[in-house]
N, C-alpha and C. Protein backbone atom coordinates (compact mmCIF):
# COMPACT_ATOMS: atom_id res chain seq x y z
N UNK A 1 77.34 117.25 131.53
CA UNK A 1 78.75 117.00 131.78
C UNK A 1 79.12 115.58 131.34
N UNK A 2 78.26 114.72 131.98
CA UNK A 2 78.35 113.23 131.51
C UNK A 2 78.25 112.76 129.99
N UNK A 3 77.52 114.11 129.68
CA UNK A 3 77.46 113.43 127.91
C UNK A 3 78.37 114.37 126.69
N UNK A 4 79.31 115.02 128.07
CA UNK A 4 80.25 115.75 127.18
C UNK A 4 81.40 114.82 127.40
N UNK A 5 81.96 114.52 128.39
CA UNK A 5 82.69 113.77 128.72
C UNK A 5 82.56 112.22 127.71
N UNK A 6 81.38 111.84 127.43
CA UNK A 6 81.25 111.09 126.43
C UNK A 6 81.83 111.01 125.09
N UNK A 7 80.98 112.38 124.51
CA UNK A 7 81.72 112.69 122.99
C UNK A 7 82.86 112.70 123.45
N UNK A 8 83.94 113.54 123.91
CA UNK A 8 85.06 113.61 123.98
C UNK A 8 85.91 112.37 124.25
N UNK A 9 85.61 111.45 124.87
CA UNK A 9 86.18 110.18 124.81
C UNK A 9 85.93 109.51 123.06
N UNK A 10 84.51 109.72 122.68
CA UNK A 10 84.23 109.16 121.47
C UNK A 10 85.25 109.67 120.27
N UNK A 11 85.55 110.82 120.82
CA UNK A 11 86.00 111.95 119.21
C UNK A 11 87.48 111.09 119.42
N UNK A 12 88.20 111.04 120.74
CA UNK A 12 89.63 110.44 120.90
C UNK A 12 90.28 109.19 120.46
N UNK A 13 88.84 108.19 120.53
CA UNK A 13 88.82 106.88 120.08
C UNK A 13 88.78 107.12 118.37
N UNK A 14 88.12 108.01 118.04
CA UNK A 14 87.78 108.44 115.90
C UNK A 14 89.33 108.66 115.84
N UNK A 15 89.47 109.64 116.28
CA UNK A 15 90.94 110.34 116.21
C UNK A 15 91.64 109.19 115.84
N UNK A 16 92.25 108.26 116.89
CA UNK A 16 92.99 107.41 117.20
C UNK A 16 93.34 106.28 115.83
N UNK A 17 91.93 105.93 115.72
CA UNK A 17 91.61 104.82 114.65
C UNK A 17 92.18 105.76 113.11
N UNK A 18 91.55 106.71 113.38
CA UNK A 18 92.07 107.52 111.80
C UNK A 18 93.00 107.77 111.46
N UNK A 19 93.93 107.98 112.60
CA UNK A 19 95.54 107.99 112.63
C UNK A 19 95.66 106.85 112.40
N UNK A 20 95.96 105.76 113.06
CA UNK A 20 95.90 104.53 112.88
C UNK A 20 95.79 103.62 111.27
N UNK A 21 94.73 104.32 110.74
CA UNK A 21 94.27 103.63 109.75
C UNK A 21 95.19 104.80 108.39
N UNK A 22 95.40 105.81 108.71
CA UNK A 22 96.52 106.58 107.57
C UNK A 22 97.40 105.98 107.49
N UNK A 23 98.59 105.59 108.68
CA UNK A 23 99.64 105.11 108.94
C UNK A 23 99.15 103.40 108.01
N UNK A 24 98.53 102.45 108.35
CA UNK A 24 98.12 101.43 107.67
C UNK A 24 98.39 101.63 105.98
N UNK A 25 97.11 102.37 105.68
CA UNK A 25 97.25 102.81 104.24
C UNK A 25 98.41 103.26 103.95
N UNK A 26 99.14 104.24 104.37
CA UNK A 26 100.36 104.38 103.49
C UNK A 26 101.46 103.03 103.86
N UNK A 27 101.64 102.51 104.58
CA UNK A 27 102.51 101.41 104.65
C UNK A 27 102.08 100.35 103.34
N UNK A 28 100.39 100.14 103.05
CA UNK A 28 100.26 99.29 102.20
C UNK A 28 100.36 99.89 100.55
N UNK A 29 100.37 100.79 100.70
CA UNK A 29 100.19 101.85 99.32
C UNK A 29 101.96 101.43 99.36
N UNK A 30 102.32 101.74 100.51
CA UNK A 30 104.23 101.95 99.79
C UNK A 30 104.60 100.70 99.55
N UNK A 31 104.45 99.50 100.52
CA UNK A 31 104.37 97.99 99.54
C UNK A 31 104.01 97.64 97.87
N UNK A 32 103.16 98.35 98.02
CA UNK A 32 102.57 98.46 96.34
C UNK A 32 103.52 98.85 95.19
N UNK A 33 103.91 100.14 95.95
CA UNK A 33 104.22 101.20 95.12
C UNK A 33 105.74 100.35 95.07
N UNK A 34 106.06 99.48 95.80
CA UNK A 34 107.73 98.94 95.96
C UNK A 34 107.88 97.95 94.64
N UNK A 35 106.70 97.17 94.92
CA UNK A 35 105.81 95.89 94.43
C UNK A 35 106.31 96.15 92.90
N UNK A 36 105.44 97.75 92.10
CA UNK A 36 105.58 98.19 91.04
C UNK A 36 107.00 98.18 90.37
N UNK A 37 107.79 99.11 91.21
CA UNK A 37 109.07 99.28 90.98
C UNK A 37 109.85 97.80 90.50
N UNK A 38 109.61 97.14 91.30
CA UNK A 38 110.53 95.83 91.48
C UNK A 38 109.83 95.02 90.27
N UNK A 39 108.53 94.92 89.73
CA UNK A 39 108.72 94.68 88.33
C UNK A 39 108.72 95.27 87.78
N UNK A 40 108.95 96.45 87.17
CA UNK A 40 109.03 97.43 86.14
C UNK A 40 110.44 96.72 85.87
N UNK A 41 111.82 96.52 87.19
CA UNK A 41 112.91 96.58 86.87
C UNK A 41 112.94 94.82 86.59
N UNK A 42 112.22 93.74 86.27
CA UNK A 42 111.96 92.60 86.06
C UNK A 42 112.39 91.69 87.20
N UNK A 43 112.03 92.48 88.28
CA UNK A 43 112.62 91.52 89.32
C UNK A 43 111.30 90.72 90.42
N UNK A 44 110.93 89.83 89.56
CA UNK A 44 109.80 89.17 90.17
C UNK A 44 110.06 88.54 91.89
N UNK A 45 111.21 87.96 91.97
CA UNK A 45 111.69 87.60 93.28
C UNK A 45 111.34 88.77 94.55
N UNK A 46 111.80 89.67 94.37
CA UNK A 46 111.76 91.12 95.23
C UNK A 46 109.64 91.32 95.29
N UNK A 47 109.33 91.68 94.17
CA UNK A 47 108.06 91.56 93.97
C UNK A 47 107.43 90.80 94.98
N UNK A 48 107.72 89.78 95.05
CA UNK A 48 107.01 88.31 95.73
C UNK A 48 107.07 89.06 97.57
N UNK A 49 108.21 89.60 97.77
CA UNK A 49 108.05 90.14 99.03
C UNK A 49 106.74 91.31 99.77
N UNK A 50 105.47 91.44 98.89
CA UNK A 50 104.73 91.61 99.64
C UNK A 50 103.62 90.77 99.85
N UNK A 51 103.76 89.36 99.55
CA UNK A 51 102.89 88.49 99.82
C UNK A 51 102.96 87.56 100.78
N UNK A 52 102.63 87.29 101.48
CA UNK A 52 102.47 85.88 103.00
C UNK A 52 103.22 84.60 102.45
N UNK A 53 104.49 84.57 103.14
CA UNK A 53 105.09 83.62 102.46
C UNK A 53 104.34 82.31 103.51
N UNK A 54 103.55 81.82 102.90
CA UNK A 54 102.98 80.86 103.47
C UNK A 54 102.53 79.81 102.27
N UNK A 55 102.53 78.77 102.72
CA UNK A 55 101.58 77.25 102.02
C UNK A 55 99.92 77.71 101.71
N UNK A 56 99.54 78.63 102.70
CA UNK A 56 97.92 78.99 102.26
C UNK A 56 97.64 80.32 102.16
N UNK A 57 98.80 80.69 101.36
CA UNK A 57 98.57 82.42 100.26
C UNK A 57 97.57 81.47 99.28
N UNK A 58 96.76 82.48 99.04
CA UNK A 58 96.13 82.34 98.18
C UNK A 58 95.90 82.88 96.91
N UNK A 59 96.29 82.43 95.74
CA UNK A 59 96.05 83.06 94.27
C UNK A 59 95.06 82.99 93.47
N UNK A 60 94.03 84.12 93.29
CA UNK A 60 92.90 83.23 92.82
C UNK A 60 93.29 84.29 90.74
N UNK A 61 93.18 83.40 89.91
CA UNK A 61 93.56 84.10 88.66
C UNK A 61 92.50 83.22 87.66
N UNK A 62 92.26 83.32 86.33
CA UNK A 62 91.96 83.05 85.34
C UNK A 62 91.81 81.39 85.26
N UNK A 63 93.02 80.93 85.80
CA UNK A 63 93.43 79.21 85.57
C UNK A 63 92.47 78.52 86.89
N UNK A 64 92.30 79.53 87.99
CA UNK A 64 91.54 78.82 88.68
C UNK A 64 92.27 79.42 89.78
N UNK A 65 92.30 78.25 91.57
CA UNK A 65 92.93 78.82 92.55
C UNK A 65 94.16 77.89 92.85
N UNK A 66 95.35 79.48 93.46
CA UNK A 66 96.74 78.43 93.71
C UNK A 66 97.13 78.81 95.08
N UNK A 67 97.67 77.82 95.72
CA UNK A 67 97.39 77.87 97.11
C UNK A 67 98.97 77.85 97.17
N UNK A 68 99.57 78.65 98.13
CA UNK A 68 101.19 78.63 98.30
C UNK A 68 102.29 79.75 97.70
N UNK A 69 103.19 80.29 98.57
CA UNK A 69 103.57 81.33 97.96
C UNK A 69 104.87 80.83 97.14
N UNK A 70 105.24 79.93 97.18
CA UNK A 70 106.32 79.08 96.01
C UNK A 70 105.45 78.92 95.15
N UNK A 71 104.34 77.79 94.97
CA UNK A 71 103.70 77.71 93.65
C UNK A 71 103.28 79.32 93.08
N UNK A 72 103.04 80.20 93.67
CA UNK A 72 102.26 81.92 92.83
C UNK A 72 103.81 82.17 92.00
N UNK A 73 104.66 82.46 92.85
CA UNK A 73 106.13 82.94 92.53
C UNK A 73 106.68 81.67 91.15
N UNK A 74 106.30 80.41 91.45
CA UNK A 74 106.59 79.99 90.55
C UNK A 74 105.28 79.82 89.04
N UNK A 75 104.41 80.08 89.16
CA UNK A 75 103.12 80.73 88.20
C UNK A 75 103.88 81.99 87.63
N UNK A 76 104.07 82.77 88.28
CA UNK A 76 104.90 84.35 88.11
C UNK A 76 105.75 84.05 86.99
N UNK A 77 106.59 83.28 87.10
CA UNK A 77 107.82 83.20 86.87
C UNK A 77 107.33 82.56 85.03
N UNK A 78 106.53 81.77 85.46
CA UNK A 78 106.13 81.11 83.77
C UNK A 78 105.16 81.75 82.85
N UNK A 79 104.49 82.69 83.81
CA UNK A 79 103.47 83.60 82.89
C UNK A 79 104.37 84.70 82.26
N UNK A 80 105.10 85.26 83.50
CA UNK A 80 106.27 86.11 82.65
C UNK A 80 107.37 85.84 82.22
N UNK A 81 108.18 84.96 81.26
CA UNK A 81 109.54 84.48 81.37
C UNK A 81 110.48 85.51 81.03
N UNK A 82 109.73 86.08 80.70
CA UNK A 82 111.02 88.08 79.95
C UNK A 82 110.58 89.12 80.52
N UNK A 83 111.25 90.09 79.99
CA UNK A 83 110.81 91.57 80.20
C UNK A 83 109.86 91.80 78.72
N UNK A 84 109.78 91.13 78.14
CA UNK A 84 108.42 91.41 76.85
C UNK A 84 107.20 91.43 77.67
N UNK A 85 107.43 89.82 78.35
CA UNK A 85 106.24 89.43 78.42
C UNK A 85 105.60 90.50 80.02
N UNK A 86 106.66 90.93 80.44
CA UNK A 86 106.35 91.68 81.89
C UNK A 86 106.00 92.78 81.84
N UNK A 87 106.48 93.49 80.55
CA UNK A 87 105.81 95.21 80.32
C UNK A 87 106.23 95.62 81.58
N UNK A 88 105.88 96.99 81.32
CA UNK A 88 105.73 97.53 82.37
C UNK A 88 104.36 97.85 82.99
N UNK A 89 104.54 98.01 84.18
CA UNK A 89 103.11 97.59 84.93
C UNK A 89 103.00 98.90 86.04
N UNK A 90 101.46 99.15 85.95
CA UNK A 90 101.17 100.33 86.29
C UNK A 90 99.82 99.86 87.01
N UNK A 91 100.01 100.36 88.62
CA UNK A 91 98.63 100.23 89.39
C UNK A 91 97.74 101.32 89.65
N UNK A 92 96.71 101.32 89.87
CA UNK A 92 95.57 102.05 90.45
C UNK A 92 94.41 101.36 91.32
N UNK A 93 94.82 102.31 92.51
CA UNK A 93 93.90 101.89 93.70
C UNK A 93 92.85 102.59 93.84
N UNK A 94 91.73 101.57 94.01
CA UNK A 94 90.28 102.13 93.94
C UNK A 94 89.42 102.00 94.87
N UNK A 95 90.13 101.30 96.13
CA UNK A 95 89.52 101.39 96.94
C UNK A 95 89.95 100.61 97.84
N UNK A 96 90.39 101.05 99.04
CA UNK A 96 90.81 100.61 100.63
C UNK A 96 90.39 100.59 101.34
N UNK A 97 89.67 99.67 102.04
CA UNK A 97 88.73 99.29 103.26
C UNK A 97 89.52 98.74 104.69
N UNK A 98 89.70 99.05 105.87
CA UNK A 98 89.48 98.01 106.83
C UNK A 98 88.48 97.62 107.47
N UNK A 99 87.57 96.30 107.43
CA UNK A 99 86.58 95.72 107.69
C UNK A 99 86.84 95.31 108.94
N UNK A 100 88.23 95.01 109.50
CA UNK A 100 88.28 94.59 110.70
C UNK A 100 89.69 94.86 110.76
N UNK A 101 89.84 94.23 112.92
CA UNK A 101 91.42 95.36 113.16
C UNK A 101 92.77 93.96 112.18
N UNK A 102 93.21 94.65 111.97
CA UNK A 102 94.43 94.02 111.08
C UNK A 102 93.84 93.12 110.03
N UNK A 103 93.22 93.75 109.25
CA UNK A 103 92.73 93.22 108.27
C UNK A 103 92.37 94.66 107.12
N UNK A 104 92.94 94.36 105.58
CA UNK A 104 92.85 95.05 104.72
C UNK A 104 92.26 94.89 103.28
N UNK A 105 91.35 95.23 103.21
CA UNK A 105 90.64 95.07 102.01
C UNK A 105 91.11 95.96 100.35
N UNK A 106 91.75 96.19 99.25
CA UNK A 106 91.93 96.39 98.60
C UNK A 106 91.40 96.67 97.01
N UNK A 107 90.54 97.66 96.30
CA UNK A 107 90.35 96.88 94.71
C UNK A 107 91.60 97.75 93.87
N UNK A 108 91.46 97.23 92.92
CA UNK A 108 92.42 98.43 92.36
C UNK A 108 92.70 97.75 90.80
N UNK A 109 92.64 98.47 89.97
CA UNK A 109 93.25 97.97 88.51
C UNK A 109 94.74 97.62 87.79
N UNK A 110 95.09 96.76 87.11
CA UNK A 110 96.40 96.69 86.89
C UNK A 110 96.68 97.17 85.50
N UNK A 111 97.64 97.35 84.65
CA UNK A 111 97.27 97.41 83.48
C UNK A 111 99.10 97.40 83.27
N UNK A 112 99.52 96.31 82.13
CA UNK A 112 100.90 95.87 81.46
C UNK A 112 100.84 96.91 80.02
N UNK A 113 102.08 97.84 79.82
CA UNK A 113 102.11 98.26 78.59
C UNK A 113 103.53 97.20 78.44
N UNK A 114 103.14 96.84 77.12
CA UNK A 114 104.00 95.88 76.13
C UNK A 114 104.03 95.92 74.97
N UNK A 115 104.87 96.63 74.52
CA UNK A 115 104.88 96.72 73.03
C UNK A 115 105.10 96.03 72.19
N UNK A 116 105.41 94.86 72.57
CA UNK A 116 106.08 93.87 71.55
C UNK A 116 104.93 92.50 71.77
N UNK A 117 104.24 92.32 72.33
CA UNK A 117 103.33 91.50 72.77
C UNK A 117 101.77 91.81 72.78
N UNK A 118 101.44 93.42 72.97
CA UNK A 118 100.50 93.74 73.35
C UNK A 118 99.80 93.62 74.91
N UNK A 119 99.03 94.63 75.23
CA UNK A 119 98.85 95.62 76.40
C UNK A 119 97.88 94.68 76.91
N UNK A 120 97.81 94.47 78.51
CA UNK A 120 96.88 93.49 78.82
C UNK A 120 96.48 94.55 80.57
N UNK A 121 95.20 93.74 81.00
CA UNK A 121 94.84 94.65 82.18
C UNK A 121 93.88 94.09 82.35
N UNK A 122 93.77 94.70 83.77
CA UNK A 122 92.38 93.77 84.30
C UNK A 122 92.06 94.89 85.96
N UNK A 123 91.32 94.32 86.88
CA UNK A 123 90.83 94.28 88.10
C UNK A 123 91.93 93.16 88.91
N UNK A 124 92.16 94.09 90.19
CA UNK A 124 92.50 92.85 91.14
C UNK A 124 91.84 93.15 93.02
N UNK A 125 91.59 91.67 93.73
CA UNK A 125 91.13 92.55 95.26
C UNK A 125 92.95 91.57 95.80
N UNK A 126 92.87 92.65 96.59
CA UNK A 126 94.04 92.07 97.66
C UNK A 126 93.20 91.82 98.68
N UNK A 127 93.21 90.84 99.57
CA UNK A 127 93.17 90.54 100.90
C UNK A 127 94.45 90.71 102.20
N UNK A 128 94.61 92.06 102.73
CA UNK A 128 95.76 92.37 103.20
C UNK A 128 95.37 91.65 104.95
N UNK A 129 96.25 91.18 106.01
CA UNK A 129 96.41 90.80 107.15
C UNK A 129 97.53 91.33 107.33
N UNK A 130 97.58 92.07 109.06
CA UNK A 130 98.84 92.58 109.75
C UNK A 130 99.21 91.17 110.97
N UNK A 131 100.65 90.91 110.23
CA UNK A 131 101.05 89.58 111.26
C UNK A 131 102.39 89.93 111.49
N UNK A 132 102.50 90.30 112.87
CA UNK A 132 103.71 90.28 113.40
C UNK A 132 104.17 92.02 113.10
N UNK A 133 103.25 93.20 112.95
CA UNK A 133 103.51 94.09 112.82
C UNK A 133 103.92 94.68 111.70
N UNK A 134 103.61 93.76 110.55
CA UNK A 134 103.94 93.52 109.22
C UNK A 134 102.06 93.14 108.56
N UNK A 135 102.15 94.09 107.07
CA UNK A 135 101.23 94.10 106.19
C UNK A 135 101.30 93.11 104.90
N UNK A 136 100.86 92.00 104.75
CA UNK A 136 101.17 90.78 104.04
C UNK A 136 99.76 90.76 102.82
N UNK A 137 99.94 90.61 101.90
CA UNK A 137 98.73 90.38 101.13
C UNK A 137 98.82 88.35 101.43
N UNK A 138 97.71 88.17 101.87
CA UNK A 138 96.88 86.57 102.22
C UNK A 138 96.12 86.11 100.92
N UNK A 139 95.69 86.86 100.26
CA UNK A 139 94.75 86.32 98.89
C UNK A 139 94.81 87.53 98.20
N UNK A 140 95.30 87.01 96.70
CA UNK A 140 95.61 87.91 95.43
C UNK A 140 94.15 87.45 94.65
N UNK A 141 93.00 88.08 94.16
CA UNK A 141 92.13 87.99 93.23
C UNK A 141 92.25 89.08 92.03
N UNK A 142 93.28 88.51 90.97
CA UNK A 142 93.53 89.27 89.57
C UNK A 142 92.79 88.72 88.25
N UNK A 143 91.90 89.42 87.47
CA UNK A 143 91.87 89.08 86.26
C UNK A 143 91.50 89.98 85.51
């Protein structure tokens, strides 16, 4: 009895977390998926809204690391100055982890079609944190 009463508490707690953790994933998948939209239509500003507007967001890219969500947004802004240079941009997620509670692990590939510039792509990890009931990417690692 005692070790049924067990599982059954155990299976409620799985349950719970798995619900839990769907609801997570699709909230961060639909950030993404917003993320996409909003540059496809060249609107880097809107874009910037799923990242931690904080002094210690972290950008880690090619040039090295940039600390601050004004300096990334303003990196953004000079890597892409057009819609040439912005293509359109297409994600794939390869893998979603939570390692811990309000904390989101991310890999996933990016890839820019640009016809006038040529097609560029790479790997990126998000480092996602839930603050304030809200899903924030804390550290962007793209290259």
């Amino acid at each position: 009895m005692r070790n049924c009463l067990l599982t059954l508490f155990l299976l409620s707690i799985s349950c719970f977390a798995m619900a839990q953790s769907k609801a997570d994933r699709d909230e961060i998948y639909a950030i993404l998926n917003r993320q996409n939209g909003d540059w496809n239509k060249g609107d880097v500003k809107s874009f910037m809204h799923g990242y931690w507007e904080s002094d210690s967001l972290m950008f880690v890219g090619k040039a090295g690391v940039t600390y601050g969500y004004n300096k990334t947004y303003e990196n953004y802004l000079k890597r892409y100055p057009d819609r040439a240079s912005m293509g359109t941009l297409k994600f794939e997620f390869v893998n979603l982890t939570f390692p811990a509670k309000d904390v989101a692990f991310l890999v996933g590939k990016w890839h820019l079609t640009r016809p006038e510039k040529g097609d560029i792509g790479g790997h990126y990890t998000l480092l996602w944190k839930k603050m304030k009931g809200k899903w924030v990417i804390v550290c962007d690692h793209s290259s």
